[in-house]
Protein backbone atom coordinates (compact mmCIF):
# COMPACT_ATOMS: atom_id res chain seq x y z
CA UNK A 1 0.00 0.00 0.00
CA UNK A 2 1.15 3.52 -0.84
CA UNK A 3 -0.14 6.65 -0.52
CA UNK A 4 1.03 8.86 -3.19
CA UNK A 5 0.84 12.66 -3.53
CA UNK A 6 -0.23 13.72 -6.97
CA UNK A 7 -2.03 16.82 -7.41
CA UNK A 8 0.11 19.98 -5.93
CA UNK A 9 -1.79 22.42 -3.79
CA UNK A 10 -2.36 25.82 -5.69
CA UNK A 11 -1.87 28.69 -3.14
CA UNK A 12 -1.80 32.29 -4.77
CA UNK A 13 0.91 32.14 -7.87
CA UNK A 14 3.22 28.97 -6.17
CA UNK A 15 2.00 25.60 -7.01
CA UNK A 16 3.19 22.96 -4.40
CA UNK A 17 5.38 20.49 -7.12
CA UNK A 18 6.47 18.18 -4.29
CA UNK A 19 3.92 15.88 -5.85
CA UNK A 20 3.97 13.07 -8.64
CA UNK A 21 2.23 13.70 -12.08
CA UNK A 22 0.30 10.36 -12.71
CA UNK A 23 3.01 9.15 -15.18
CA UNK A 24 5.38 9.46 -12.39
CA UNK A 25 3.38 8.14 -9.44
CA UNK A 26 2.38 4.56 -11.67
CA UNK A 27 6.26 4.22 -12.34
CA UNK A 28 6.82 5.04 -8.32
CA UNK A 29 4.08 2.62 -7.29
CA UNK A 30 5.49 -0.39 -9.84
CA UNK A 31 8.88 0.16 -8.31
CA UNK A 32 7.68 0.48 -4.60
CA UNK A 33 6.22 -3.08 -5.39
CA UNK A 34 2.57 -2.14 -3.98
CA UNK A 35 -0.62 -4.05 -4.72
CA UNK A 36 -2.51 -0.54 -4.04
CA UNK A 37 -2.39 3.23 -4.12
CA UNK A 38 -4.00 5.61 -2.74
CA UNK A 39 -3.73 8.90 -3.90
CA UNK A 40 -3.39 12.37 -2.52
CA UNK A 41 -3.34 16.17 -2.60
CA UNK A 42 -5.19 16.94 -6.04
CA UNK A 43 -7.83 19.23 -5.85
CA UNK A 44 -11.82 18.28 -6.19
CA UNK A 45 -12.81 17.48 -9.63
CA UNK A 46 -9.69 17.10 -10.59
CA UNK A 47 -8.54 14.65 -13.55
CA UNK A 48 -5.38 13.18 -11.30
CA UNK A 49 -6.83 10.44 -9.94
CA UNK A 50 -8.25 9.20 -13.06
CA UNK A 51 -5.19 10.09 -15.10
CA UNK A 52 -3.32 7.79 -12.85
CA UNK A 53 -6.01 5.09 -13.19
CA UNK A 54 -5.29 5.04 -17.04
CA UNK A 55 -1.08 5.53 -16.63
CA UNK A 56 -1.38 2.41 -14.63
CA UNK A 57 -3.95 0.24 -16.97
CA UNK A 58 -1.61 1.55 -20.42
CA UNK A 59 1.64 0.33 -18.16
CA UNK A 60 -0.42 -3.21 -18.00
CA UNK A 61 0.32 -2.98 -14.38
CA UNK A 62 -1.94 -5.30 -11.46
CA UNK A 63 -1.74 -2.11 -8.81
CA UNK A 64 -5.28 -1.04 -7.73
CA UNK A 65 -6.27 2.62 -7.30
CA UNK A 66 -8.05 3.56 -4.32
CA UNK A 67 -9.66 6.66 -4.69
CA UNK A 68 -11.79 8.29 -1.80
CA UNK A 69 -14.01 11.40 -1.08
CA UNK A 70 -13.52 13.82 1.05
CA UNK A 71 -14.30 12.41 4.88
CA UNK A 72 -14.35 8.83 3.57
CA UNK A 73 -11.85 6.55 5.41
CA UNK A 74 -10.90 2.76 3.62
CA UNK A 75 -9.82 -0.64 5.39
CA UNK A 76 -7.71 -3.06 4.31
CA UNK A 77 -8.93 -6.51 5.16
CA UNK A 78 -5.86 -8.78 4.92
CA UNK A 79 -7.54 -11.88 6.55
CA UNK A 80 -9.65 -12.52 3.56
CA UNK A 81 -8.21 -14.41 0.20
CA UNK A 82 -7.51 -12.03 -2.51
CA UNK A 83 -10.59 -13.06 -4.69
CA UNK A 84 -12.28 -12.48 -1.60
CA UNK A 85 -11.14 -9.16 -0.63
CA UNK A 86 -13.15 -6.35 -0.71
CA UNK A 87 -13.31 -2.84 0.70
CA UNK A 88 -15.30 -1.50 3.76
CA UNK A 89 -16.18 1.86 3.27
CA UNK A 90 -17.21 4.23 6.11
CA UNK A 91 -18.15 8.16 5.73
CA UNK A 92 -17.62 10.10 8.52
């Protein structure tokens, strides 16, 4: 599991570039060796998270995207077998 910064936070004329473009973040994740990322610091409505969905899918790679909304928290249940696995969801 990773949790990977991708967006940048826009404050006045500075944008934060600390973060990963989606190119870079797939390439990070693939050689971090995670099953799943969760990404990070992009803006509402921004195309990030879905850019990064499609980086990974045209890199043919098996890492899962976890994207959540604002206040939403997501568990990781080891204990069940991978086919099994599935994600709890809880909005707070």
């Amino acid at each position: 599991m990773a949790i990977l910064g991708i967006g940048g936070v826009q404050l006045g004329p500075v944008k934060n570039t600390a973060e990963l473009p989606p190119p870079d973040a797939a390439m990070a994740a693939e050689w971090l060796g995670v099953s799943r990322v969760i990404p990070v610091h992009y803006p509402p409505g921004d195309s990030a998270p879905e850019d990064l969905r499609r980086e990974l899918a045209a890199r043919g790679s098996r890492v899962e995207l976890v994207t959540l909304e604002f206040g939403e928290t997501w568990t990781q249940k080891d204990s069940l077998s991978a086919t099994s696995r599935q994600r709890v969801r809880h909005i707070a």
